[in-house]
N, C-alpha and C. Protein backbone atom coordinates (compact mmCIF):
# COMPACT_ATOMS: atom_id res chain seq x y z
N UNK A 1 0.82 -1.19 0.00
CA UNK A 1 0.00 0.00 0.00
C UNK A 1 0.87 1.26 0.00
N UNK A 2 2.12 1.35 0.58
CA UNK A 2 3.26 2.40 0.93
C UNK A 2 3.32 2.43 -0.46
N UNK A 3 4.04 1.62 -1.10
CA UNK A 3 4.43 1.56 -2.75
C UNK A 3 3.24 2.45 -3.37
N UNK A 4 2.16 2.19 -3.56
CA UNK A 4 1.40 2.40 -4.50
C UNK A 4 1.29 4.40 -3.93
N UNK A 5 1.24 4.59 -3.00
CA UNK A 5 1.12 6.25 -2.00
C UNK A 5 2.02 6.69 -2.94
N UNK A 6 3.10 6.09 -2.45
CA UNK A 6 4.45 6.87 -3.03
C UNK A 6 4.43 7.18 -5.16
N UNK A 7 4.08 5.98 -5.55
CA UNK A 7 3.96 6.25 -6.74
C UNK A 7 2.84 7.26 -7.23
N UNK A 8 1.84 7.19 -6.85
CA UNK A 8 0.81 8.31 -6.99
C UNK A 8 1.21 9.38 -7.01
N UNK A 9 2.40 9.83 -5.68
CA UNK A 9 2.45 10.96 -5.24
C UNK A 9 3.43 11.51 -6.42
N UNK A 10 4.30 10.56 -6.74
CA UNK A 10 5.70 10.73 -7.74
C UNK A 10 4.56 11.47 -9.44
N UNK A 11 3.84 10.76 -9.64
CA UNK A 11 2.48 10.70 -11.03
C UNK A 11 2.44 12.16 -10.99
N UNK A 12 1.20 12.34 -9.87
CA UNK A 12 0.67 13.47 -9.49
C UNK A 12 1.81 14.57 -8.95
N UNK A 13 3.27 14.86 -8.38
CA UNK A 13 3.61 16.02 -8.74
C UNK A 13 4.26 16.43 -10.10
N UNK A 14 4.64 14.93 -11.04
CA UNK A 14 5.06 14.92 -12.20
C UNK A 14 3.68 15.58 -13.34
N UNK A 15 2.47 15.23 -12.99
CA UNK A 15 1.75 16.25 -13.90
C UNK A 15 1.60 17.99 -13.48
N UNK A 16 1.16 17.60 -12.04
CA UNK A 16 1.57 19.06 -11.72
C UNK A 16 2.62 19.75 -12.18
N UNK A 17 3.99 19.37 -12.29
CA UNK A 17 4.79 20.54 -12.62
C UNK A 17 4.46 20.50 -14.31
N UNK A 18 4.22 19.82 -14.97
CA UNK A 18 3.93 19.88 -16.76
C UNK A 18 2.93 20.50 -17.01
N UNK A 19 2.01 20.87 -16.18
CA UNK A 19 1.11 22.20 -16.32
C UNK A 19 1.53 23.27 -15.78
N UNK A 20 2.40 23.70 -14.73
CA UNK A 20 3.11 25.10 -14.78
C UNK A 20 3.98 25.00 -15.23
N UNK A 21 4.81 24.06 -15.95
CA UNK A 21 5.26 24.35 -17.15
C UNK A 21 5.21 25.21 -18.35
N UNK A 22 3.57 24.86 -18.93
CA UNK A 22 2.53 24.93 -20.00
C UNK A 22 3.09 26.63 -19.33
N UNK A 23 2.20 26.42 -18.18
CA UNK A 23 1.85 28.09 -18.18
C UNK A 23 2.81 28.87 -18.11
N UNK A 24 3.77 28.47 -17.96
CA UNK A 24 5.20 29.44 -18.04
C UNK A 24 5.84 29.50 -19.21
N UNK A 25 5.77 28.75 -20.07
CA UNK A 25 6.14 29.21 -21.28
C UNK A 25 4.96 29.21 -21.82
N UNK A 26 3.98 29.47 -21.86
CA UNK A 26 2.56 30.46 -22.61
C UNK A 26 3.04 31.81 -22.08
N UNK A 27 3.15 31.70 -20.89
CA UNK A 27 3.37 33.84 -20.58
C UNK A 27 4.62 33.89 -21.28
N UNK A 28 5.87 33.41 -21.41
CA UNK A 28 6.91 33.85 -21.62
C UNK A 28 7.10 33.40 -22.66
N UNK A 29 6.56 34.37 -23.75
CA UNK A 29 6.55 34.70 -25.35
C UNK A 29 7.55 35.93 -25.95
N UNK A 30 8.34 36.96 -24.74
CA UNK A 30 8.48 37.68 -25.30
C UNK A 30 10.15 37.73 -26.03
N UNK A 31 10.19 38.08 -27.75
CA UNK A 31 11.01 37.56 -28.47
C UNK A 31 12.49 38.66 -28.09
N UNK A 32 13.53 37.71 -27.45
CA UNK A 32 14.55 38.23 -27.31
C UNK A 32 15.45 38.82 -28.53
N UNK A 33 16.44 39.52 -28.43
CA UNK A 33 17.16 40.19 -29.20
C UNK A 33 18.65 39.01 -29.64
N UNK A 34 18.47 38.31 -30.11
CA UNK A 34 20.12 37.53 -30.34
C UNK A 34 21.47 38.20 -30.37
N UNK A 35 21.82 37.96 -29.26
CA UNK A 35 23.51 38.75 -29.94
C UNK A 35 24.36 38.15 -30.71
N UNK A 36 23.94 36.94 -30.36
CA UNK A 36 24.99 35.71 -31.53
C UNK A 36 24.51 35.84 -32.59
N UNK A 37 23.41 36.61 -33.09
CA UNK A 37 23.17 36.91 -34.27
C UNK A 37 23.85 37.91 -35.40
N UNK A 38 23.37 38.96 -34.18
CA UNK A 38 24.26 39.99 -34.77
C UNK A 38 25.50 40.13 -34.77
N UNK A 39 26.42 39.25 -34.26
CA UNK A 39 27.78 39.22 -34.01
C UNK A 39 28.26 38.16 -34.91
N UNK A 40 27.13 37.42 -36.19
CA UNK A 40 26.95 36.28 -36.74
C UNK A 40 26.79 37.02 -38.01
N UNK A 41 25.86 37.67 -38.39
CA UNK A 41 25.56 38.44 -39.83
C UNK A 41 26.86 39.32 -39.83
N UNK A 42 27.12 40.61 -38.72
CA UNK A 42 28.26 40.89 -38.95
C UNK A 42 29.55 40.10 -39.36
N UNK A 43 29.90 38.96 -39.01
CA UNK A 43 31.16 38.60 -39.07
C UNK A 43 30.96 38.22 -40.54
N UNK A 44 29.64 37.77 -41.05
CA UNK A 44 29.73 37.57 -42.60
C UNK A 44 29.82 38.39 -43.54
N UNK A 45 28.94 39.44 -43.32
CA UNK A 45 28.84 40.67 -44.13
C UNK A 45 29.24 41.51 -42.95
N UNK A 46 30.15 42.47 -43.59
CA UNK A 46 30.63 43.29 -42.37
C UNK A 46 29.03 44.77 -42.47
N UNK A 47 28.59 45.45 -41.49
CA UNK A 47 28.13 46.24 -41.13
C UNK A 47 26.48 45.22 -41.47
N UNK A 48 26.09 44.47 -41.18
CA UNK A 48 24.62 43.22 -41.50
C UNK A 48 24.81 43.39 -39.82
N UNK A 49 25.42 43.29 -39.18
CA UNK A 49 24.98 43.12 -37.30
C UNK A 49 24.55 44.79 -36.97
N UNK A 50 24.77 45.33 -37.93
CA UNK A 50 24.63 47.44 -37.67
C UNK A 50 22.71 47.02 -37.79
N UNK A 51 23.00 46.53 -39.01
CA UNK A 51 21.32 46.41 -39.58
C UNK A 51 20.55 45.56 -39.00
N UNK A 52 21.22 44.18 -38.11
CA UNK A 52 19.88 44.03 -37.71
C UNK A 52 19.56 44.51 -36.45
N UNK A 53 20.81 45.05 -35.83
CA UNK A 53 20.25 46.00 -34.44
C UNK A 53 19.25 46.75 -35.06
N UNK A 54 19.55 47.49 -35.89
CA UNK A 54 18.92 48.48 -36.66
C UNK A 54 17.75 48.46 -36.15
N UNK A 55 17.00 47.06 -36.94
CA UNK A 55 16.14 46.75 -37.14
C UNK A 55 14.86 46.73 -35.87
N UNK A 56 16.16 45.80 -34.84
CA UNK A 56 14.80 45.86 -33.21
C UNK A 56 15.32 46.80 -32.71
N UNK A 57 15.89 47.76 -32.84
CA UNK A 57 16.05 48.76 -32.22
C UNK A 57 14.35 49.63 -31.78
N UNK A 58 14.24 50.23 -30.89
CA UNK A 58 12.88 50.98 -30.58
C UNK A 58 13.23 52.37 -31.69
N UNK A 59 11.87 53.26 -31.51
CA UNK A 59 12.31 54.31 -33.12
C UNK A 59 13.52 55.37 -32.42
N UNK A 60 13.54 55.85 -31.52
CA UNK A 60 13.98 56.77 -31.29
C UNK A 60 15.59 56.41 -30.88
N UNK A 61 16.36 55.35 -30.99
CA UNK A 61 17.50 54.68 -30.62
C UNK A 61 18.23 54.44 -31.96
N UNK A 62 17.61 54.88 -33.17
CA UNK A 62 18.28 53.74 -34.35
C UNK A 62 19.68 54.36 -34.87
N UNK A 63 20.62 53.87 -35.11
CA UNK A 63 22.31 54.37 -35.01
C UNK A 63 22.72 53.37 -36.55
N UNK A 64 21.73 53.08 -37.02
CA UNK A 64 22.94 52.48 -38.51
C UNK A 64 22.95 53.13 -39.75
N UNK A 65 22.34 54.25 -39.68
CA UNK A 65 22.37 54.58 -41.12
C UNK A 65 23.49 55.36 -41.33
N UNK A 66 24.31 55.90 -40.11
CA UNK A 66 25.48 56.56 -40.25
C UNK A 66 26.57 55.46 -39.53
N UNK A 67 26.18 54.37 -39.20
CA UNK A 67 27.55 53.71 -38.87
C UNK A 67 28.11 52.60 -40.21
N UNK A 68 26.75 52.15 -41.15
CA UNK A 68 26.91 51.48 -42.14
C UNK A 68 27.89 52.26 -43.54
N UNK A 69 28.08 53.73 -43.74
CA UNK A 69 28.58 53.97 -44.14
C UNK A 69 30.56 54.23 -43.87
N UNK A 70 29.99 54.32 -42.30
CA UNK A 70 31.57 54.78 -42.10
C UNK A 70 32.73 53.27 -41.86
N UNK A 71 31.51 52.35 -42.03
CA UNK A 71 32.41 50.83 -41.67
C UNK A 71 32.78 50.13 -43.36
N UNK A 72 32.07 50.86 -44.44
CA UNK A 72 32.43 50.45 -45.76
C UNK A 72 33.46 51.66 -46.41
N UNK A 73 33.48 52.80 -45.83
CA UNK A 73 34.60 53.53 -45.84
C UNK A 73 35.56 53.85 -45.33
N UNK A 74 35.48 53.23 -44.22
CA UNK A 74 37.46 52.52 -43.81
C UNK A 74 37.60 51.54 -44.39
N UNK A 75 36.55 50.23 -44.61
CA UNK A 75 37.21 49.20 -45.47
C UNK A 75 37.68 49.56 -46.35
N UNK A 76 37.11 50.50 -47.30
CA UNK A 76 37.61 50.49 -48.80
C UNK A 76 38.99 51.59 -48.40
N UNK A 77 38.97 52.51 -47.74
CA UNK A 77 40.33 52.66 -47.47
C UNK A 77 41.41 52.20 -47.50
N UNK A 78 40.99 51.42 -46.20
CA UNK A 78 42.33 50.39 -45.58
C UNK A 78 42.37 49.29 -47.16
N UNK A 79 41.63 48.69 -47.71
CA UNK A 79 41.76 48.47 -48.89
C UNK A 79 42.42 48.41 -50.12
N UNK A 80 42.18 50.15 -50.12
CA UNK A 80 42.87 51.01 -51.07
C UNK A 80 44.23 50.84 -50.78
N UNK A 81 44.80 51.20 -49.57
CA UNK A 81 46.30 51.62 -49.36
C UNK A 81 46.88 50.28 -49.59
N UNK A 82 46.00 49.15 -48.58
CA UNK A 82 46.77 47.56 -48.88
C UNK A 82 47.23 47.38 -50.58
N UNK A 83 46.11 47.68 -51.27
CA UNK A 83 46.32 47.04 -52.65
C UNK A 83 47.10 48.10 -53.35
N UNK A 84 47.48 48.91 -53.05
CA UNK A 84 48.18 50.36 -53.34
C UNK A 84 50.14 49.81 -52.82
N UNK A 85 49.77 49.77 -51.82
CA UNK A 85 51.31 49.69 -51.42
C UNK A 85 51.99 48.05 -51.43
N UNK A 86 51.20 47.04 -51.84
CA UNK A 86 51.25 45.76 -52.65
C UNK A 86 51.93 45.81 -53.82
N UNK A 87 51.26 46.86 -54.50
CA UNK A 87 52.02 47.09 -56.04
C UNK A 87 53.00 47.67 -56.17
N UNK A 88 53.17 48.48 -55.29
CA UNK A 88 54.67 49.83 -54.85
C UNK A 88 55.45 48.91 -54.30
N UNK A 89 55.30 47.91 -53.60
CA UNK A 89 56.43 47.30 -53.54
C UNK A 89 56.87 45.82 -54.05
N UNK A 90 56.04 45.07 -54.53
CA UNK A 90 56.15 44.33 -56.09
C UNK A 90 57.01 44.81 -57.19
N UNK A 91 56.50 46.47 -57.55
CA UNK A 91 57.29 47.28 -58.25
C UNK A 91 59.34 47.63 -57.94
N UNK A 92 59.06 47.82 -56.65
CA UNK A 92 60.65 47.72 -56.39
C UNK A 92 61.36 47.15 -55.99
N UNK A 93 60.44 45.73 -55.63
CA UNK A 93 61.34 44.19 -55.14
C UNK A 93 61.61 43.81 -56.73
N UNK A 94 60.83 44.13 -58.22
CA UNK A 94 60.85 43.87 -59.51
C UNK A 94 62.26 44.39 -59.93
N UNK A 95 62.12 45.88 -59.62
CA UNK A 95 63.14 46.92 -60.58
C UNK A 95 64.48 46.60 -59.45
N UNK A 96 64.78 46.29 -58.10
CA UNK A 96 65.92 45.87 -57.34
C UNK A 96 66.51 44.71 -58.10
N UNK A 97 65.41 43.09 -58.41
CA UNK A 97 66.09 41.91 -58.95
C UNK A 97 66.53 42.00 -60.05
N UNK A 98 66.05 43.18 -61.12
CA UNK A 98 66.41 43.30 -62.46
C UNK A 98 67.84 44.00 -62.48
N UNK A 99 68.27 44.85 -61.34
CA UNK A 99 69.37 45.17 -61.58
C UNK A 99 70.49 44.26 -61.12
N UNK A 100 70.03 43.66 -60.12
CA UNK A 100 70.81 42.32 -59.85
C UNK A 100 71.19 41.67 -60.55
N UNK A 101 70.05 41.27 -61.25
CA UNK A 101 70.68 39.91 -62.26
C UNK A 101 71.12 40.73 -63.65
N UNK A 102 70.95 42.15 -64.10
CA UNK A 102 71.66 42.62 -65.42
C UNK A 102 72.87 43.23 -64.57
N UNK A 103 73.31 43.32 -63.01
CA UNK A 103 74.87 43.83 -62.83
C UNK A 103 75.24 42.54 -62.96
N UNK A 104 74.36 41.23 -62.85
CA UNK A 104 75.44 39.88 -62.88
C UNK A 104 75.18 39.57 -64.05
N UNK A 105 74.75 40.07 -64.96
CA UNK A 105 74.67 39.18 -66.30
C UNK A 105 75.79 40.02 -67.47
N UNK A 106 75.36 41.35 -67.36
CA UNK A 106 75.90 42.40 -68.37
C UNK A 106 77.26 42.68 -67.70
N UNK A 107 76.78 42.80 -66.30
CA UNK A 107 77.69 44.07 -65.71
C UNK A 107 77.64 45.68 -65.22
N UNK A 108 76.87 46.04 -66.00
CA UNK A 108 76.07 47.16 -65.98
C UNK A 108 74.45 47.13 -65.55
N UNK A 109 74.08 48.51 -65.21
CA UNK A 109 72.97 49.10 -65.09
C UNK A 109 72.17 49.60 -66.30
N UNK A 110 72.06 48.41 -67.12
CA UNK A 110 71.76 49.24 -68.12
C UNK A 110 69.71 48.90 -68.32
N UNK A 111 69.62 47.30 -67.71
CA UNK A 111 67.87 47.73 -67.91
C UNK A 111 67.42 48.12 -66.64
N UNK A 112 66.23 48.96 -66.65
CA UNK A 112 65.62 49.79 -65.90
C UNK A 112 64.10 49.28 -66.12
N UNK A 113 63.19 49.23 -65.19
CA UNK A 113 62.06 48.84 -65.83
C UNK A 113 60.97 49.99 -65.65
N UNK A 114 61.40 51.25 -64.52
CA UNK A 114 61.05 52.57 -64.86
C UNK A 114 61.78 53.65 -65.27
N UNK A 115 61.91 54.07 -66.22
CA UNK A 115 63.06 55.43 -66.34
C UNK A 115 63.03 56.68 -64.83
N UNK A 116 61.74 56.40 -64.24
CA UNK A 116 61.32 57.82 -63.39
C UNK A 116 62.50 57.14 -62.13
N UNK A 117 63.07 55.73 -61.89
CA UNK A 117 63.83 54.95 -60.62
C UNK A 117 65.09 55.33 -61.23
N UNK A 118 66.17 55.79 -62.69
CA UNK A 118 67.05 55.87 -62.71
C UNK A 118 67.67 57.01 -61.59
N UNK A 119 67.04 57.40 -60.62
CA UNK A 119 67.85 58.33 -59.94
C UNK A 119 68.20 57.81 -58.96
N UNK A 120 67.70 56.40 -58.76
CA UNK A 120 68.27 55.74 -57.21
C UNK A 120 69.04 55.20 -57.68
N UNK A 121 69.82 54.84 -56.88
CA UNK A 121 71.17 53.76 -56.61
C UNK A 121 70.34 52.54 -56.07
N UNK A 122 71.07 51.04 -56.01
CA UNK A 122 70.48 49.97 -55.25
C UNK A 122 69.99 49.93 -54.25
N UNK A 123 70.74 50.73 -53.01
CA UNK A 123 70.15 51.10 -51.65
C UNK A 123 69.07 51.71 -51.74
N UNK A 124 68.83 52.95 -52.49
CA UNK A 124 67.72 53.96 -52.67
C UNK A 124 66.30 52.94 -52.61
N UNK A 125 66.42 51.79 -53.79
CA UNK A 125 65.40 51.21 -54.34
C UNK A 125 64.95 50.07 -53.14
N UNK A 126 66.25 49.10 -52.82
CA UNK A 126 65.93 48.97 -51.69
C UNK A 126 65.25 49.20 -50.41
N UNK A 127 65.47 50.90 -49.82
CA UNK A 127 64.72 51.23 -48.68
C UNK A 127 63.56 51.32 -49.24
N UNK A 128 63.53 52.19 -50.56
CA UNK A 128 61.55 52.21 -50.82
C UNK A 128 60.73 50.93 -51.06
N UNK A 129 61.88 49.71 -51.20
CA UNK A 129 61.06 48.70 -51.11
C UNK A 129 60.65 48.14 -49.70
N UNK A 130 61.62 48.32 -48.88
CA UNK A 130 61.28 48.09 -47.39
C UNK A 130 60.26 48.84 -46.56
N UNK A 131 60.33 49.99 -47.69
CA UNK A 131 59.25 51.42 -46.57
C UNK A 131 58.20 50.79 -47.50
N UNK A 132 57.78 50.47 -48.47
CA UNK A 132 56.47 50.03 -49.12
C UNK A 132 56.16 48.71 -48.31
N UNK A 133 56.82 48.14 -47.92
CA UNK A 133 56.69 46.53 -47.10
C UNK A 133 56.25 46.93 -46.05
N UNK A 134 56.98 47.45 -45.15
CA UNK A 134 56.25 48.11 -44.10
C UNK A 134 54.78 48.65 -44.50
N UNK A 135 54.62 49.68 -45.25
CA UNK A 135 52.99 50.02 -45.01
C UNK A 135 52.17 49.28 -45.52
N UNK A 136 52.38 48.18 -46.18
CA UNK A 136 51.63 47.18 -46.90
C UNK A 136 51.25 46.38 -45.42
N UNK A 137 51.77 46.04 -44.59
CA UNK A 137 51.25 45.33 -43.65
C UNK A 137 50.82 45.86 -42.48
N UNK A 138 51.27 47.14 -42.44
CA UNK A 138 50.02 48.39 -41.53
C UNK A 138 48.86 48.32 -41.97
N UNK A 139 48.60 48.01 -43.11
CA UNK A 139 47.18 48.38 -44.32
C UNK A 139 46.32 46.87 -43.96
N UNK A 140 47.64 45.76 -43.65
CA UNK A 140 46.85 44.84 -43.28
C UNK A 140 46.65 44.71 -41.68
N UNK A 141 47.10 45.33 -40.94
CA UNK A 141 46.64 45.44 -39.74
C UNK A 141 45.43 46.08 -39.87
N UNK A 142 45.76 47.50 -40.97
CA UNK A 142 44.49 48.57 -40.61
C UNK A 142 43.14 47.47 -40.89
N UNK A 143 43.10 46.93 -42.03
CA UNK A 143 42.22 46.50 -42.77
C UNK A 143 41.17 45.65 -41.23
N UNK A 144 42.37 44.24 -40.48
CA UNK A 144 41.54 43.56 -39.64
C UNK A 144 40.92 44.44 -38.43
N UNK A 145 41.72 45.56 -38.05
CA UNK A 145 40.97 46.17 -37.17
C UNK A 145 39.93 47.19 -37.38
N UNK A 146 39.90 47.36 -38.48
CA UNK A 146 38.21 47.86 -38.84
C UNK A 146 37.54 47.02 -38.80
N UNK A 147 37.61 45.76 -39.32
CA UNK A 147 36.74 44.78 -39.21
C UNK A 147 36.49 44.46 -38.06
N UNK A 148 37.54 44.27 -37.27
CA UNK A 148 37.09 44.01 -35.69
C UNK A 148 36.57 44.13 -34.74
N UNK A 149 36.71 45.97 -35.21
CA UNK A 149 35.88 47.10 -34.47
C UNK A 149 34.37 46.90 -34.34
N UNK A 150 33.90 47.20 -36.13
CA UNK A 150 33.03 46.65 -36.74
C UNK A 150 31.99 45.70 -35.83
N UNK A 151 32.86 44.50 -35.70
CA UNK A 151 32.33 43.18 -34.95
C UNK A 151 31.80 43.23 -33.69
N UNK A 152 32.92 44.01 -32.91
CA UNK A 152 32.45 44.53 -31.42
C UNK A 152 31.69 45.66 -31.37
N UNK A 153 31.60 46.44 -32.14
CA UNK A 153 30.38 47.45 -32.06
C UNK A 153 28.85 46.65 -32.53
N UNK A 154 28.95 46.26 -32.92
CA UNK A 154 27.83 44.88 -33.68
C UNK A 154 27.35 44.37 -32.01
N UNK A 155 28.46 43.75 -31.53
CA UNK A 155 27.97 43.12 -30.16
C UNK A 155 27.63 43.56 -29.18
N UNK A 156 28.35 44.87 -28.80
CA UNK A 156 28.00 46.10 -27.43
C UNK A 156 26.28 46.39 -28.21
N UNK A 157 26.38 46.89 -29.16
CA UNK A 157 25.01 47.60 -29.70
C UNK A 157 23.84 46.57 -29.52
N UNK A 158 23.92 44.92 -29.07
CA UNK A 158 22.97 44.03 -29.42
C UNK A 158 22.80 43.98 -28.28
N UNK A 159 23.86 43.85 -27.14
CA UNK A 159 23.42 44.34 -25.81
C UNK A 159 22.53 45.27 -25.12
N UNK A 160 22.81 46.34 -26.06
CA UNK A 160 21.74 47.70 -25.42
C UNK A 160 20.17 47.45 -26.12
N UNK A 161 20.14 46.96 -27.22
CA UNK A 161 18.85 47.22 -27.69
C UNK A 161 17.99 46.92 -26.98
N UNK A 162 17.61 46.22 -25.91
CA UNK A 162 16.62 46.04 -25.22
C UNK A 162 16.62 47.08 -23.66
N UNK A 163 17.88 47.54 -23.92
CA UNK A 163 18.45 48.75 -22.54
C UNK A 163 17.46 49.81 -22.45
N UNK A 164 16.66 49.85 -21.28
CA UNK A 164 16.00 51.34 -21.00
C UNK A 164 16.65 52.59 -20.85
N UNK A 165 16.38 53.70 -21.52
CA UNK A 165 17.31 54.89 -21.26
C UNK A 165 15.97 56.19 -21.03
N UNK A 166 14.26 55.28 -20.69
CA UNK A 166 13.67 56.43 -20.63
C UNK A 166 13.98 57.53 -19.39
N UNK A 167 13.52 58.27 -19.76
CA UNK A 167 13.53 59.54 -18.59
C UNK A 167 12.62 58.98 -17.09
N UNK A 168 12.14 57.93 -16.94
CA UNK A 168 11.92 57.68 -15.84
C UNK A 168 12.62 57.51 -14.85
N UNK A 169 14.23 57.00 -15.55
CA UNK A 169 15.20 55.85 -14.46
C UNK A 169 15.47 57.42 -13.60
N UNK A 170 15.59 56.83 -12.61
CA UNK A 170 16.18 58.33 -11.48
C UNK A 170 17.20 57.53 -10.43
N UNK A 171 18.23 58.18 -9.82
CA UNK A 171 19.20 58.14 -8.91
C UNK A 171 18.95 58.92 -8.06
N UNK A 172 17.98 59.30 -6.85
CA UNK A 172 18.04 60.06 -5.76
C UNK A 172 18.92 59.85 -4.22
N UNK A 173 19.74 60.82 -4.47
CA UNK A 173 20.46 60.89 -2.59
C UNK A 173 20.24 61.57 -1.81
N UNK A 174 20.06 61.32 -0.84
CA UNK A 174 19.31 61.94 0.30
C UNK A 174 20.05 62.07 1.33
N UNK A 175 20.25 62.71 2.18
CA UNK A 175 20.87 63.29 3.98
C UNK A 175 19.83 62.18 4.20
N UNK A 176 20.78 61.48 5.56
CA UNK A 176 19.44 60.90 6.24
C UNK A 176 20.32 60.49 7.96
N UNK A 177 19.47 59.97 8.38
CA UNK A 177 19.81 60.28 9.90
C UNK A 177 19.72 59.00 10.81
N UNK A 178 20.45 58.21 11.10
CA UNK A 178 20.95 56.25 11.21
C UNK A 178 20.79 56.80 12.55
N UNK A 179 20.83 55.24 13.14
CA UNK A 179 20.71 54.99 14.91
C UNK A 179 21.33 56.11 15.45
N UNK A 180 21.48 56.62 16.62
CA UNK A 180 22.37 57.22 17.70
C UNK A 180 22.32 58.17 16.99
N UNK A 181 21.90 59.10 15.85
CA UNK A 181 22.06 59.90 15.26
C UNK A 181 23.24 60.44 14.83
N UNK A 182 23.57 59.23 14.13
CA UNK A 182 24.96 59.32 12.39
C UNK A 182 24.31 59.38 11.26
N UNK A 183 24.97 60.78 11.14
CA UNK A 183 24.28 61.29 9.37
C UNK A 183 25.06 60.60 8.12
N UNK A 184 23.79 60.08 7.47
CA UNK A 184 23.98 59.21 6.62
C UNK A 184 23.78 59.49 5.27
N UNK A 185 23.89 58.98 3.98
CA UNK A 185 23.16 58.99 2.90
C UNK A 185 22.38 57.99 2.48
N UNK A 186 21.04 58.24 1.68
CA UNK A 186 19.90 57.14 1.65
C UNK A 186 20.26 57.49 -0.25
N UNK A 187 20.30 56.32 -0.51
CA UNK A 187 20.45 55.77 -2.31
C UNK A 187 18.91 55.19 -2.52
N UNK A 188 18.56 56.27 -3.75
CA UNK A 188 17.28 55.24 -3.68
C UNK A 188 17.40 55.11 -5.68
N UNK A 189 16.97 54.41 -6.18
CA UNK A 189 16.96 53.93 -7.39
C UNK A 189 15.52 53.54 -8.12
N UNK A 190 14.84 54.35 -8.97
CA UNK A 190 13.69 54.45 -9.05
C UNK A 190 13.84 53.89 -10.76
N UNK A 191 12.96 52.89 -10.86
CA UNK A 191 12.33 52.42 -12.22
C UNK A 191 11.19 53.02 -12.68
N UNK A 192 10.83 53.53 -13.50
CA UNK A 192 9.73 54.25 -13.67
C UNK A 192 8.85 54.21 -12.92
């Protein structure tokens, strides 16, 4: 008879909790904001995590129509200079080996593969190939840390969208006056 109590009782709080179950996820419908989302579209398409904050953003909060431009115009920047100073120094690691191998072949300086470089000497061509090497891989630093930025502004911003900033929130401090009479301060923190 103990057996059978006990199993009943095990039945019966096992349906009980599968109906406040039910009812707890019936009230709790309301659709959260993903950050792994937006930290997900961004990382694919860079400035897509701007847009879909964008998107649940409330009206008076919305921040992408001026951040979507300024995150495709450092890319193409940082871009620009990478694929810019790639070729500048392709160009004088080119015109350095050509004089190499025509001082070891001829003897002379005689091919040039720009007339505007006959004013350097080997060293000359050299450092501008080293100073073009150098900014070629600043350009690729620049390049990942726009993107990066990008990424983490994507993620702070997916954080706030559901953040209250109405004019209700208040911080009041107050004088106030504790046992034995030690003057105190009272913190009070008001939600709308």
């Amino acid at each position: 008879m103990r057996r059978l109590l006990v199993i009943f009782l095990l039945f019966s709080s096992f349906a009980h909790t599968k109906d406040v179950d039910t009812t707890i996820l019936e009230k709790d419908t309301i659709k959260t904001h993903s950050i792994r989302n937006a930290l997900l579209f961004s990382a694919i398409i860079p400035g897509a995590g701007q847009i879909y904050n964008h998107v649940a953003m409330p009206k008076g909060q919305k921040k992408a129509f001026w951040k979507f431009p300024l995150i495709y115009g450092a890319l193409g920047t940082s871009g620009y200079f990478l694929i810019r100073n790639e070729t500048l120094q392709r160009k004088y690691r080119r015109e350095y080996s050509n004089r190499q191998f025509s001082s070891y072949v001829n003897g002379s300086d005689s091919t040039l593969l720009d007339l505007n470089l006959g004013i350097y000497d080997d060293a000359g061509i050299l450092t501008i190939y080293n100073q073009y090497l150098d900014w070629r891989d600043l350009s690729i630093l620049a390049v990942g840390a726009v993107y990066l930025i990008q990424l983490i502004d994507a993620g702070v911003e997916a954080h706030f969208v559901s953040f209250d900033i109405s004019e209700d929130l208040s911080l009041t401090v107050d004088p106030v006056v504790l046992t034995n009479y030690t003057p105190g301060f009272s913190f009070q923190l008001n939600f709308r």
